[in-house]
C-alpha atoms as a PDB file:
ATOM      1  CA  UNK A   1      -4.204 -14.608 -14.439  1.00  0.00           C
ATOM      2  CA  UNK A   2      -2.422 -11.389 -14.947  1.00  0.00           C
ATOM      3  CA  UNK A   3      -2.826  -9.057 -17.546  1.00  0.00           C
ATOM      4  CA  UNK A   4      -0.525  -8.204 -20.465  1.00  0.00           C
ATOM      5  CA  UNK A   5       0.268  -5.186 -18.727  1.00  0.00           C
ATOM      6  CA  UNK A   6       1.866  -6.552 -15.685  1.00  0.00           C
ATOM      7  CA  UNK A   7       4.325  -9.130 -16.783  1.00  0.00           C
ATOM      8  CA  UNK A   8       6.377  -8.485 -13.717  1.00  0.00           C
ATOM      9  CA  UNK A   9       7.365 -12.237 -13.173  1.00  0.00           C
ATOM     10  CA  UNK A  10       8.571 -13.236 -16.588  1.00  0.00           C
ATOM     11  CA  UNK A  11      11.798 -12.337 -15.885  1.00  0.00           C
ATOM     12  CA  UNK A  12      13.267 -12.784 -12.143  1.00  0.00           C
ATOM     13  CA  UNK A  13      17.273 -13.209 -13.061  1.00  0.00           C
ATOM     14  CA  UNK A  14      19.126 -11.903 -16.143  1.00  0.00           C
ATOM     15  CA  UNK A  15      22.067 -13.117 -16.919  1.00  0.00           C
ATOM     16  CA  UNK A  16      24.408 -10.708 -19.135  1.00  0.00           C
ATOM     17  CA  UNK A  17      27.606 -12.067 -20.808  1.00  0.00           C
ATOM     18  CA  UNK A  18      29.784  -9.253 -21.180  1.00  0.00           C
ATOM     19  CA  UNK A  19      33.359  -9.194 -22.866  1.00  0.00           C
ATOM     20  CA  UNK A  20      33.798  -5.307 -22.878  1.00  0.00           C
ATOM     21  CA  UNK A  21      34.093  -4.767 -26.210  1.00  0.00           C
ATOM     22  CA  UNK A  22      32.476  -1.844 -28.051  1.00  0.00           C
ATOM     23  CA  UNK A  23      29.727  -4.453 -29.654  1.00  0.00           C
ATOM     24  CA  UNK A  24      28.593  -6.155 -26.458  1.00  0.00           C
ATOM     25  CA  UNK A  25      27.271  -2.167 -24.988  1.00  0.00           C
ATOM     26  CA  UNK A  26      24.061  -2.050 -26.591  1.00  0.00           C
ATOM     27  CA  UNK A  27      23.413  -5.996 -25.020  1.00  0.00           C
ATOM     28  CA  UNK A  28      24.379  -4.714 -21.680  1.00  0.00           C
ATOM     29  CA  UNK A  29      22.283  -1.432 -22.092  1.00  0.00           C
ATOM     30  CA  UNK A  30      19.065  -3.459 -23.341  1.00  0.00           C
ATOM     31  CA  UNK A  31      19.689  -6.037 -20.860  1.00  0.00           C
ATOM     32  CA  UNK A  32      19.954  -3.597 -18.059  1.00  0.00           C
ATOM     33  CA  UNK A  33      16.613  -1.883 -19.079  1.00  0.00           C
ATOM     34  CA  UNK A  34      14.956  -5.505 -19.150  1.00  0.00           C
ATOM     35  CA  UNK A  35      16.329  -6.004 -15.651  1.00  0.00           C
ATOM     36  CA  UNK A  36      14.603  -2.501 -14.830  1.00  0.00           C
ATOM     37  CA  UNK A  37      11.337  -3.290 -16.373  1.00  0.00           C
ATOM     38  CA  UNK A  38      10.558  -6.672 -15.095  1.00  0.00           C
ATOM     39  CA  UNK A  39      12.575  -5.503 -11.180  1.00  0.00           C
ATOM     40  CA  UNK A  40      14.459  -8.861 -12.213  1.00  0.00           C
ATOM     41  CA  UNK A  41      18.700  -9.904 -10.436  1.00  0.00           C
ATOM     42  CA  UNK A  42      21.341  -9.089 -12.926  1.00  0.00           C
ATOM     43  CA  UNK A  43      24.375 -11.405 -13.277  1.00  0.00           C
ATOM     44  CA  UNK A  44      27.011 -10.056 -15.780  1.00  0.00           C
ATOM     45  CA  UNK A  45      29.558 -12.523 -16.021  1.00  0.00           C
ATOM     46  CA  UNK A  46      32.343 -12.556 -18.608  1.00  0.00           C
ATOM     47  CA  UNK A  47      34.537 -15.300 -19.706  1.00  0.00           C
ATOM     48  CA  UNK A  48      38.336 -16.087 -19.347  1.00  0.00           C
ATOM     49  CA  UNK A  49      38.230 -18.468 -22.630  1.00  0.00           C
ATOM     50  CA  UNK A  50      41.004 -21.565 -21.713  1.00  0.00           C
ATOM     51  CA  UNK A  51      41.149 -22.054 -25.366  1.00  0.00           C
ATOM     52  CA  UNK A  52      42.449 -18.941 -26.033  1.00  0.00           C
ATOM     53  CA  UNK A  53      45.155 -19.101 -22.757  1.00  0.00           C
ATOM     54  CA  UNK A  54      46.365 -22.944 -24.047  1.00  0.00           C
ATOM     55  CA  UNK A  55      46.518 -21.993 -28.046  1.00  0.00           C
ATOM     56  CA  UNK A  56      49.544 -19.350 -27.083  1.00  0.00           C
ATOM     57  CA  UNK A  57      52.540 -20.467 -26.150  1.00  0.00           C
ATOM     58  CA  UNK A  58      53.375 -22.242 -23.316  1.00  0.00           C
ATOM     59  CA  UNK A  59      55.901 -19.139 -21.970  1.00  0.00           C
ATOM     60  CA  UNK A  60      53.419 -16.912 -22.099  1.00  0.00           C
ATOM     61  CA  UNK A  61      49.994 -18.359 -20.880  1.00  0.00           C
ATOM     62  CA  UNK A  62      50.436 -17.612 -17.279  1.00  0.00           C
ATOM     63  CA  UNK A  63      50.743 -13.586 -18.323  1.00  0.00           C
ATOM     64  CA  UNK A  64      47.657 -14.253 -20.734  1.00  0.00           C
ATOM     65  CA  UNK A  65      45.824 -15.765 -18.149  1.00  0.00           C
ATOM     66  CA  UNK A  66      46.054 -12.785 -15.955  1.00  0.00           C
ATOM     67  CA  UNK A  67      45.752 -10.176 -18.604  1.00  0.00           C
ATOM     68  CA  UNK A  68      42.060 -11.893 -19.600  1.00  0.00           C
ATOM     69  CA  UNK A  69      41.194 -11.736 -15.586  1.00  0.00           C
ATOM     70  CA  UNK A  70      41.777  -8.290 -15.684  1.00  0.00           C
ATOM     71  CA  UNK A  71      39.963  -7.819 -18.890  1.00  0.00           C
ATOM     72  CA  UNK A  72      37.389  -9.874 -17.600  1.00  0.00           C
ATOM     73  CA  UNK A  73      37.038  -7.587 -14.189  1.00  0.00           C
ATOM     74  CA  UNK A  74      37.280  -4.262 -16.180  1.00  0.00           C
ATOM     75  CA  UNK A  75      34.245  -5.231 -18.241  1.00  0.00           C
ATOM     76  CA  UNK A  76      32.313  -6.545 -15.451  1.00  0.00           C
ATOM     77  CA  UNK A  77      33.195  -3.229 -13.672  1.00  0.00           C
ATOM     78  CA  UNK A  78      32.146  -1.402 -16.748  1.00  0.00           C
ATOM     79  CA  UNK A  79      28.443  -2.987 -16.083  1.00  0.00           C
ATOM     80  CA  UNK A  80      28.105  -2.100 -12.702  1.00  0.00           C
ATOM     81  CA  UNK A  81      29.104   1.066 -13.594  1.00  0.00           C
ATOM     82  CA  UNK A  82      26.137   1.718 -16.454  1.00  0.00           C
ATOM     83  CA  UNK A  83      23.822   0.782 -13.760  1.00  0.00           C
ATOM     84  CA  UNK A  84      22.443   1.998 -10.543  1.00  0.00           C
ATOM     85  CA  UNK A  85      21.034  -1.682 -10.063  1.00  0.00           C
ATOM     86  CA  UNK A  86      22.615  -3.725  -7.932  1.00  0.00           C
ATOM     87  CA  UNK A  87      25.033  -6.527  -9.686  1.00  0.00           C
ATOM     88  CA  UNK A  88      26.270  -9.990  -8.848  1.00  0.00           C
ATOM     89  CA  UNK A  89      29.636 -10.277 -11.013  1.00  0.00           C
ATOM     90  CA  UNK A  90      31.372 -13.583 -12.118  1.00  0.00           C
ATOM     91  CA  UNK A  91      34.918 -14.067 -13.814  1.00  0.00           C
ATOM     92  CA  UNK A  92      34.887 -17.707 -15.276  1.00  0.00           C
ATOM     93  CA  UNK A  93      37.029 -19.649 -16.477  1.00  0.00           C
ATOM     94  CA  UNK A  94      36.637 -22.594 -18.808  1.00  0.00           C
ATOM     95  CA  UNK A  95      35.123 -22.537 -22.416  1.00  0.00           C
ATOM     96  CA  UNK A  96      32.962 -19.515 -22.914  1.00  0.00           C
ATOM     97  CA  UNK A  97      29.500 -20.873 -24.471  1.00  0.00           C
ATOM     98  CA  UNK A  98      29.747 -23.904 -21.756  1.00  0.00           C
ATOM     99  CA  UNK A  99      30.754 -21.702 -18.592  1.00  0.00           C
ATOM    100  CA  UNK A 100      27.850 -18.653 -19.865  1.00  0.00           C
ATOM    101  CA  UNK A 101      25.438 -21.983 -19.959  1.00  0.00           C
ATOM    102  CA  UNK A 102      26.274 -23.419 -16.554  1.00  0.00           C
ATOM    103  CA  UNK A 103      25.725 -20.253 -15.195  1.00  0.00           C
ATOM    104  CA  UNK A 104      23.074 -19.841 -15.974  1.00  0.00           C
ATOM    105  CA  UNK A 105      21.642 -22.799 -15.059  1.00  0.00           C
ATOM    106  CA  UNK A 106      22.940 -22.763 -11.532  1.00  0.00           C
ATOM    107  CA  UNK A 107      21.132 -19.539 -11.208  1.00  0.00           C
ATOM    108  CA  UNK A 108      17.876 -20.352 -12.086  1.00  0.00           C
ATOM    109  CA  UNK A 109      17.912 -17.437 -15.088  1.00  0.00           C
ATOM    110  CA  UNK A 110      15.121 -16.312 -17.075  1.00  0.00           C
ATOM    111  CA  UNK A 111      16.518 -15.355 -19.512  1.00  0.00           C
ATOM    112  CA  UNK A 112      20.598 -14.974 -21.184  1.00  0.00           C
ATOM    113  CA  UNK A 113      21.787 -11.606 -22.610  1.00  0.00           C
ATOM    114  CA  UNK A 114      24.107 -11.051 -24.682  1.00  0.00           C
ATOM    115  CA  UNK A 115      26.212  -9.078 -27.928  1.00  0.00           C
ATOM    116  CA  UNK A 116      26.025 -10.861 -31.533  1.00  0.00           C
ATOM    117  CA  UNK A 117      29.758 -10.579 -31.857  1.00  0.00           C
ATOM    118  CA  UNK A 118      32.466 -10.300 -29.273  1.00  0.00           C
ATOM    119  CA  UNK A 119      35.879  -9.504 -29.382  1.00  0.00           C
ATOM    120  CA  UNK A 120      37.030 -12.025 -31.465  1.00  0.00           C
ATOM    121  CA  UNK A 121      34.138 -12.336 -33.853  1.00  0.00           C
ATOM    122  CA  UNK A 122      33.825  -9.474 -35.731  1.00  0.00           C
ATOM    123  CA  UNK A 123      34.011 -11.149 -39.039  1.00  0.00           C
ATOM    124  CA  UNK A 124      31.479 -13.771 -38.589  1.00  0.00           C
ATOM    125  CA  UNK A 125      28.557 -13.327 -40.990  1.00  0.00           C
ATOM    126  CA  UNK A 126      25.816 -13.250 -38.708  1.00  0.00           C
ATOM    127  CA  UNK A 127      26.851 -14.131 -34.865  1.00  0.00           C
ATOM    128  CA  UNK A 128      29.939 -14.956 -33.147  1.00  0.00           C
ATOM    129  CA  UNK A 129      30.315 -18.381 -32.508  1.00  0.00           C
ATOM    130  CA  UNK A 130      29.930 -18.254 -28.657  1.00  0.00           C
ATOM    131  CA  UNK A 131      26.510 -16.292 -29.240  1.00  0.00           C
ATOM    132  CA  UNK A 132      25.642 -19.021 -31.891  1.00  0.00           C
ATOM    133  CA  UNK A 133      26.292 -21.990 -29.350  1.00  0.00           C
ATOM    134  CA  UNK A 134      24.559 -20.209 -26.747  1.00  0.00           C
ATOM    135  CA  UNK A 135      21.417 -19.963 -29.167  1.00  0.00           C
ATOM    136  CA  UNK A 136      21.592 -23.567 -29.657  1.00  0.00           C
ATOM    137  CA  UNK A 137      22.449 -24.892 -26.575  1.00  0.00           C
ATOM    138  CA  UNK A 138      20.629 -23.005 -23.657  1.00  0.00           C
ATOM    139  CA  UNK A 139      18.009 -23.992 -21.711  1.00  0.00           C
ATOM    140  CA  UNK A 140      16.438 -20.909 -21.203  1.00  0.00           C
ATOM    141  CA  UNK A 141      15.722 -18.203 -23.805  1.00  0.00           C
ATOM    142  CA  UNK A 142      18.503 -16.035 -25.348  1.00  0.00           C
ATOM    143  CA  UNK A 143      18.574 -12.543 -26.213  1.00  0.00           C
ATOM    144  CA  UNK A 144      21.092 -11.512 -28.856  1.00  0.00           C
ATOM    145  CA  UNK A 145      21.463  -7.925 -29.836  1.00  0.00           C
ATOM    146  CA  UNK A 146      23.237  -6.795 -32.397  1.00  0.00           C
ATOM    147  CA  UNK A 147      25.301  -3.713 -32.189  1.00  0.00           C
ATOM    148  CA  UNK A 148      24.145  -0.778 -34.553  1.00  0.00           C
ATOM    149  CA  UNK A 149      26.182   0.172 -36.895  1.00  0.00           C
ATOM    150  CA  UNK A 150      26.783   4.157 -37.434  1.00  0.00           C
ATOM    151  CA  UNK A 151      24.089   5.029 -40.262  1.00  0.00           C
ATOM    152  CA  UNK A 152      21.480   3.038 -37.804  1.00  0.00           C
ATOM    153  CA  UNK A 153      21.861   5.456 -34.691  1.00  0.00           C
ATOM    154  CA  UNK A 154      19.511   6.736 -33.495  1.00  0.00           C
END
């Protein structure tokens, strides 16, 4: 059996959900260091949501398509640059809770990181609502971390 100090194994693949925005960093950051810690894969993988492409109109979803690839790529780019680790990157397409899920699962991950709040939820009270499915609906455990907000720097 190994000791407490040697957990080396609990955590072989991380996967981080990434969006770019401001409030995902400190997920990425912590999730990174985990990654360090336990010498575990990192998967960042951020989410082209098809809800979001289909609810505008029907003119302008091929150029809102793109523009989220390209949002999607810049803050999966923005991970491998925080990092000297090496990182397997995923654009996805599809419903964002569902597609961070599957992931997952086809990669046999430890463990899911990711922000409280994403681009789009910055007025929910306490997590966004594709953290708050992921919570509920993952198979493996979930790490959800908050950004700080500026009297809580450090």
């Amino acid at each position: 059996m190994s000791s407490p100090s040697e957990p080396r194994d609990m955590f072989e693949t991380i996967v981080i959900a990434t969006d770019g925005s401001e409030s995902v960093q400190r997920a990425v950051d912590v999730a990174l260091d985990l990654s360090r810690r336990f010498d575990a894969a990192v998967h960042a993988v951020s989410i082209v949501d098809t809800d979001e492409v289909e609810s505008s109109p029907e003119r302008l979803q091929e150029e809102l398509e793109t523009a989220l690839k390209e949002q999607a790529e810049e803050a999966l780019s923005d991970v491998r640059a925080s990092t000297d680790l090496d990182v397997t990157t995923a654009v996805l397409v599809g419903r964002p809770a569902a597609e961070i899920r599957e992931y997952a699962e086809r990669h046999d991950a430890d463990l899911v990181a990711m922000g409280t709040r994403g681009r789009h939820g910055e007025n929910r009270f306490l997590l966004g609502s594709v953290a708050e499915r992921i919570v509920r609906t993952c198979p493996m455990p979930v790490l959800t971390v908050r950004q700080l907000a500026a009297d809580e720097m450090p």
